[in-house]
Protein backbone atom coordinates (compact mmCIF):
# COMPACT_ATOMS: atom_id res chain seq x y z
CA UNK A 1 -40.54 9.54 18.06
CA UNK A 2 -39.42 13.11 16.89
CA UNK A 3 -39.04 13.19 12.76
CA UNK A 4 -35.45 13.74 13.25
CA UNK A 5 -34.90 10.81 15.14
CA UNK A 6 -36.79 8.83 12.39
CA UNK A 7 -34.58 10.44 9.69
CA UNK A 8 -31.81 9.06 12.10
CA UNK A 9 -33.23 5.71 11.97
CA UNK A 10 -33.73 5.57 8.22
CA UNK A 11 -30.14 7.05 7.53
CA UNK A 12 -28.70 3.88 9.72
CA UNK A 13 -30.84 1.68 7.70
CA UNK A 14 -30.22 2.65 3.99
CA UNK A 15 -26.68 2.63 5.43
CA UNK A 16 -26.53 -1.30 6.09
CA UNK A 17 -25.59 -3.07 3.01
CA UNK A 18 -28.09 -5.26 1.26
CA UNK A 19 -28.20 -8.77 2.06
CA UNK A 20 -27.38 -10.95 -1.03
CA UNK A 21 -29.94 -13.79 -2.09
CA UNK A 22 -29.08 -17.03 -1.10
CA UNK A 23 -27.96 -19.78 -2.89
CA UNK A 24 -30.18 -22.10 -1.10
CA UNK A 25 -34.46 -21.49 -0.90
CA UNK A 26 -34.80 -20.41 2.54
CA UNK A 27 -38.63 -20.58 3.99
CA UNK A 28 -39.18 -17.82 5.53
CA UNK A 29 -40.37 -17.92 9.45
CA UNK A 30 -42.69 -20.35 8.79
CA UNK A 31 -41.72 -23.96 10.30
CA UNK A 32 -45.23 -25.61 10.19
CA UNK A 33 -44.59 -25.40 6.29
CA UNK A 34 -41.26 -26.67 6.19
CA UNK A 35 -41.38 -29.32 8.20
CA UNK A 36 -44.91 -30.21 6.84
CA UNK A 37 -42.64 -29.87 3.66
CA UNK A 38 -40.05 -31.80 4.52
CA UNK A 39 -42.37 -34.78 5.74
CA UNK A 40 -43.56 -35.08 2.01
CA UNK A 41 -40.65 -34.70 0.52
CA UNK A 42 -38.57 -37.17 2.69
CA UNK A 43 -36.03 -34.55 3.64
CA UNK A 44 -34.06 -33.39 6.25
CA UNK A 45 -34.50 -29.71 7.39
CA UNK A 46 -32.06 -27.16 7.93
CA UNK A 47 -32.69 -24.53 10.35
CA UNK A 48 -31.45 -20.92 10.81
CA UNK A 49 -32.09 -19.39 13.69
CA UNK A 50 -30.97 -15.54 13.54
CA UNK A 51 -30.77 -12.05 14.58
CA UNK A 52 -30.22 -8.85 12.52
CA UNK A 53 -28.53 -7.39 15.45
CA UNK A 54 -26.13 -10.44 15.28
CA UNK A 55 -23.37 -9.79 13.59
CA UNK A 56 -21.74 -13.53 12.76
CA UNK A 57 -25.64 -14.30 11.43
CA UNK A 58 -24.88 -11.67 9.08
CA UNK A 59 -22.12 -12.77 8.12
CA UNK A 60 -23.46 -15.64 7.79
CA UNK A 61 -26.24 -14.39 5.55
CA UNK A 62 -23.83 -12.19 3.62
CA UNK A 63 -20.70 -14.94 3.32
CA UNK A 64 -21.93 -18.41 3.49
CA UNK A 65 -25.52 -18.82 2.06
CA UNK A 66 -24.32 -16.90 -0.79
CA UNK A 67 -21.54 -19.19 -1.22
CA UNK A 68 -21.82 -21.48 -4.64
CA UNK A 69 -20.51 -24.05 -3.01
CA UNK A 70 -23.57 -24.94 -1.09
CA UNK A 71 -25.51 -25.25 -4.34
CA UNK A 72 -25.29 -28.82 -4.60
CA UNK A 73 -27.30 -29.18 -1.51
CA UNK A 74 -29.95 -26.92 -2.26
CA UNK A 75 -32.60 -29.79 -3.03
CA UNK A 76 -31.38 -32.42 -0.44
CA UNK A 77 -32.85 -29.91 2.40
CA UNK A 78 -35.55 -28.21 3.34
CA UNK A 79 -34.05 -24.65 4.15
CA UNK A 80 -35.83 -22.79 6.85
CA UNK A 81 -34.47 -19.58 8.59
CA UNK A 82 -35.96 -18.16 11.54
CA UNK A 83 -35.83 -14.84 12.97
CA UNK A 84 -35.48 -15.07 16.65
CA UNK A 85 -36.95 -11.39 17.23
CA UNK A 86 -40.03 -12.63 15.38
CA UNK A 87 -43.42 -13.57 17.49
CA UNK A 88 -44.14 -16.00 14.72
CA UNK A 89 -41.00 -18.10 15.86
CA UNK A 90 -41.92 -18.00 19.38
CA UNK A 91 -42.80 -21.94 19.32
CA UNK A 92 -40.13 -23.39 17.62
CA UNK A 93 -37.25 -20.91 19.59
CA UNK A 94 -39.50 -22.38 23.13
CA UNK A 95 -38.79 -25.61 22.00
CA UNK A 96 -35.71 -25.36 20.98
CA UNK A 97 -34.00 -22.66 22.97
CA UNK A 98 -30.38 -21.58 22.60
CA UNK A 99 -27.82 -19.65 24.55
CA UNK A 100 -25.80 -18.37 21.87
CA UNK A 101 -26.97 -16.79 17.58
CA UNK A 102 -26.76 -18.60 15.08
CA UNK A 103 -27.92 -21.36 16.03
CA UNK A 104 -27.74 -24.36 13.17
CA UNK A 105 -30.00 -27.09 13.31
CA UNK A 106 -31.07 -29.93 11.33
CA UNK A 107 -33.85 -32.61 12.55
CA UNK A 108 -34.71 -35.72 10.33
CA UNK A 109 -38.66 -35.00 10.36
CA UNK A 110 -38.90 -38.72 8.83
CA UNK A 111 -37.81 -39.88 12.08
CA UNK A 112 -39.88 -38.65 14.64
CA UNK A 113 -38.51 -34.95 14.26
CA UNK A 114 -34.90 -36.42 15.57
CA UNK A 115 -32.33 -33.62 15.85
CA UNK A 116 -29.16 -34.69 13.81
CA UNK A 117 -27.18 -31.91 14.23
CA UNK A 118 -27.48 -28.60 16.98
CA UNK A 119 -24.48 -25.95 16.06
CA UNK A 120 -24.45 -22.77 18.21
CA UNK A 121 -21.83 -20.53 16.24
CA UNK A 122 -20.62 -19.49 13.17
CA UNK A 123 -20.13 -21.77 10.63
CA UNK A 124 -18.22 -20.72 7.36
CA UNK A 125 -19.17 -22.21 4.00
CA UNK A 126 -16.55 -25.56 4.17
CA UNK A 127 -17.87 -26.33 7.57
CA UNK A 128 -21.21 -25.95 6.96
CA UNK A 129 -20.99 -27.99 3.79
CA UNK A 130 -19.08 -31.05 5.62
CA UNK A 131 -21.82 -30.56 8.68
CA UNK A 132 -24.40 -30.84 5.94
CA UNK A 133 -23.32 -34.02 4.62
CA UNK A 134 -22.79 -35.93 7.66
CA UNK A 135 -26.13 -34.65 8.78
CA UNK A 136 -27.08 -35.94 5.68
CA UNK A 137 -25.75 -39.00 6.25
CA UNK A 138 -26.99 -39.46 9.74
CA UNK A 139 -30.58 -38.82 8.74
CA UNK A 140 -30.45 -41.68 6.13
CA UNK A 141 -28.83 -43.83 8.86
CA UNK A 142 -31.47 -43.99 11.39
CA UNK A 143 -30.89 -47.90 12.42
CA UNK A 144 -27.23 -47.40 12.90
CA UNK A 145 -25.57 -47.82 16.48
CA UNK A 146 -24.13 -45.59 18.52
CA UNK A 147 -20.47 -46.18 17.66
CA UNK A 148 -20.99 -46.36 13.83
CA UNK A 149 -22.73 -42.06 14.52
CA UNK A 150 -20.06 -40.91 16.70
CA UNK A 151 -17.37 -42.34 14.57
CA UNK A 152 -19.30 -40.57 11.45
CA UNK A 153 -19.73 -37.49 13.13
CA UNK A 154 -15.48 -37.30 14.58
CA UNK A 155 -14.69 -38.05 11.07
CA UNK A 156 -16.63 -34.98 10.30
CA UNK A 157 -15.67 -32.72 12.41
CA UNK A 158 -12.11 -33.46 12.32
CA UNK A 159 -12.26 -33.09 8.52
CA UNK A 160 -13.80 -29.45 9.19
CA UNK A 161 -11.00 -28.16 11.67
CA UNK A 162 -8.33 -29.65 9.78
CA UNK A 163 -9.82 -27.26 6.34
CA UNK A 164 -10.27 -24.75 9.28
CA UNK A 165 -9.13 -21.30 8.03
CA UNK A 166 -8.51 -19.53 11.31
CA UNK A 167 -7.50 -21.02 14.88
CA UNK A 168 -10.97 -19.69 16.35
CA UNK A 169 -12.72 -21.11 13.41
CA UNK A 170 -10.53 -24.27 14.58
CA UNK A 171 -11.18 -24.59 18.15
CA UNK A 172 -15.32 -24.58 17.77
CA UNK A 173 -14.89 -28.12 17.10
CA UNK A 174 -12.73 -29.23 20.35
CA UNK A 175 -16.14 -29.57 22.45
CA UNK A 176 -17.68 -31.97 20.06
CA UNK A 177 -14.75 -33.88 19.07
CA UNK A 178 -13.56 -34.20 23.12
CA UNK A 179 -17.32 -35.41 23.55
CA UNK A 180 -16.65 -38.15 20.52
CA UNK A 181 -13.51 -39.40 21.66
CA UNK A 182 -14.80 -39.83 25.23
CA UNK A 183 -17.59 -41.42 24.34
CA UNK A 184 -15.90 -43.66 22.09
CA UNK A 185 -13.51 -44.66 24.84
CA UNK A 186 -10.63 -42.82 22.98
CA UNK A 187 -9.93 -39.73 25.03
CA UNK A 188 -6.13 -39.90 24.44
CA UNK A 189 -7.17 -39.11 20.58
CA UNK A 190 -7.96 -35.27 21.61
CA UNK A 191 -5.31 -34.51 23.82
CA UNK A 192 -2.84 -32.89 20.79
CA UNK A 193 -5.51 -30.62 19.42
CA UNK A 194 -6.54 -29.46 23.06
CA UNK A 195 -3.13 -28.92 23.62
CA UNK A 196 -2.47 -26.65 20.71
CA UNK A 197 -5.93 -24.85 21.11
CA UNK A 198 -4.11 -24.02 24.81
CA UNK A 199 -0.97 -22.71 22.81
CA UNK A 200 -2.90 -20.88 20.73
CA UNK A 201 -5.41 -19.41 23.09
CA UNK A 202 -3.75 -19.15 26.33
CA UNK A 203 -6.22 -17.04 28.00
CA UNK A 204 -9.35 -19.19 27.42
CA UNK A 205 -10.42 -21.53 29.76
CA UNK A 206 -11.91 -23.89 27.63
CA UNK A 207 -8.61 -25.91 26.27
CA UNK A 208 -7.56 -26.72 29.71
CA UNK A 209 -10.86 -27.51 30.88
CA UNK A 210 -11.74 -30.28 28.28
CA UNK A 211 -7.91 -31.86 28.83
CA UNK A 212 -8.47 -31.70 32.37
CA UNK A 213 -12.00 -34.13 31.49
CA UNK A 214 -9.85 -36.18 29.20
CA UNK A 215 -6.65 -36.65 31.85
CA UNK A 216 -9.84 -37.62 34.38
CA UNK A 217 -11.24 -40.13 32.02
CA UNK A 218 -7.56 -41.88 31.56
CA UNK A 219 -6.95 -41.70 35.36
CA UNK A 220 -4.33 -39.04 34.74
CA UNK A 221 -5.30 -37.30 38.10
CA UNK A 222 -2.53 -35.10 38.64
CA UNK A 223 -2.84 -33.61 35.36
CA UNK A 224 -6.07 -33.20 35.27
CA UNK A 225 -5.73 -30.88 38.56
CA UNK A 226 -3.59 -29.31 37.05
CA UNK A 227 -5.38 -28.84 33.93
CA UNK A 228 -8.67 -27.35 35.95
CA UNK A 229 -6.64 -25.00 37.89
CA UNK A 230 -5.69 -23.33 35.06
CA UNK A 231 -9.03 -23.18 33.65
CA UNK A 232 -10.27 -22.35 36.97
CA UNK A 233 -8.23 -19.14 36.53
CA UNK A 234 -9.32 -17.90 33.10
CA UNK A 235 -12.97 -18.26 33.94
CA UNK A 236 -15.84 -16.34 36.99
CA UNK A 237 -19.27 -16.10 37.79
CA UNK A 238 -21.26 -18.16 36.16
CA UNK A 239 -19.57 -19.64 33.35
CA UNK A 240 -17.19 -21.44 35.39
CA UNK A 241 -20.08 -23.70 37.12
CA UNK A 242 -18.72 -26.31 34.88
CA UNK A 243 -15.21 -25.76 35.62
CA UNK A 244 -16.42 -26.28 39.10
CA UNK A 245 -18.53 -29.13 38.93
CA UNK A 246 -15.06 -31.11 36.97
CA UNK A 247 -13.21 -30.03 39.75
CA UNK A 248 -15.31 -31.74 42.29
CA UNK A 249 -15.24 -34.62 40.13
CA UNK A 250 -11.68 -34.87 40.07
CA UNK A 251 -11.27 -34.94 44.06
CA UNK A 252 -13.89 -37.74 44.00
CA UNK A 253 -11.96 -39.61 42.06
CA UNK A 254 -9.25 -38.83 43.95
CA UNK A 255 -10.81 -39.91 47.25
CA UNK A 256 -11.66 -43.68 45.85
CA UNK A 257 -8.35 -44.48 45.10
């Protein structure tokens, strides 16, 4: 590299704006100590998996960690934050692999390791906070049935879209909370908020897609074609293999009537 592309280089990087410390102790790329830490401490870890070239983990970095409102939590964790570009984290990102930066973990090492929570997006300071506690809470719950964690973890995740300060901040919560009330055998519960992430997103596919599974859960057959055709035209390649895969659902439901 020619010394005037390294002064380049340097210029970008004196250009970036310092990250701010966090609020929280972080461990540093090194999750053999902090879940070897967390084992002895009886804690749940938090994970950070991020990228400097990602610009919501630095956001992240810059907005949320820094955020005084985490500081309560600081010593119910142990706070780990991994750089994916980093050989070092090559185990733990094999393991654990993920489509999308960040990516927000915690895993009750107590328990066998058990991951509590798996986030794939940003989170701002009031989400992560309420994801926190009912991770919390789900790590000191072990022993409690099925019904008794998915009702925890709605009540969660409906409390962080309702303090949700945007509409996208919103609408990263309709996958989890469409999983929750189908699961709990409530699918009729997350038809209004699917409906007004459609109003307020009407290109996406995603609104439709989940009322479409939702209208097929209920038997609501004609609605839930229509519901995947219009997701089935906001969506190509290979993102809409799910799209696809509800759509043959839906005719074989159709077919056993």
């Amino acid at each position: 590299m020619s010394w005037k592309a390294l002064l380049s280089l340097a210029a970008l990087v004196s250009c970036r704006p310092a990250v701010p410390p966090a609020v929280v102790p972080f461990i540093e790329d090194d999750a053999p100590r902090a879940f070897a830490e967390a084992k002895r401490s009886h804690k749940p870890v938090f994970v950070d998996v991020w990228a400097e070239w990602c610009q919501p983990c630095m956001a992240m970095k810059r907005t949320v960690f820094t955020d005084a409102s985490l500081a309560p939590l600081r010593d119910r964790f142990v706070w780990l934050s991994l750089d994916a570009d980093k050989e070092t984290n090559r185990a733990f990102l094999e393991a654990h692999p993920s489509e999308t930066l960040p990516s927000l973990f915690v895993f009750d090492p107590v328990h066998g390791d058990r991951i509590v929570l798996r986030w794939g997006t940003f989170a701002s300071a009031s989400t992560l906070h309420t994801l926190l506690e009912a991770s919390r809470a789900d790590a000191e719950h072990p022993d409690d049935d099925d019904t008794t964690r998915w009702s925890r973890w709605l009540a969660a995740y409906d409390e962080a879209a309702m303090h949700a300060r945007t509409a996208d901040e919103r609408i990263a919560f309709d996958a989890p909370r469409t999983d929750l009330c189908l699961a709990l055998g409530t699918p009729t519960r997350a038809i209004p908020m699917l409906e007004a992430s459609e109003r307020d997103f009407p290109r996406w596919f995603a609104p439709p897609m989940h009322l479409a599974r939702v209208y097929l859960a209920e038997g609501r057959l004609d609605e839930a074609e229509s519901a995947v055709a219009r997701a089935r035209a906001r969506i190509s390649g290979r993102r809409a293999l799910p799209v696809l895969e509800l759509e043959a659902a839906i005719r074989r439901a159709r077919a056993t009537r």
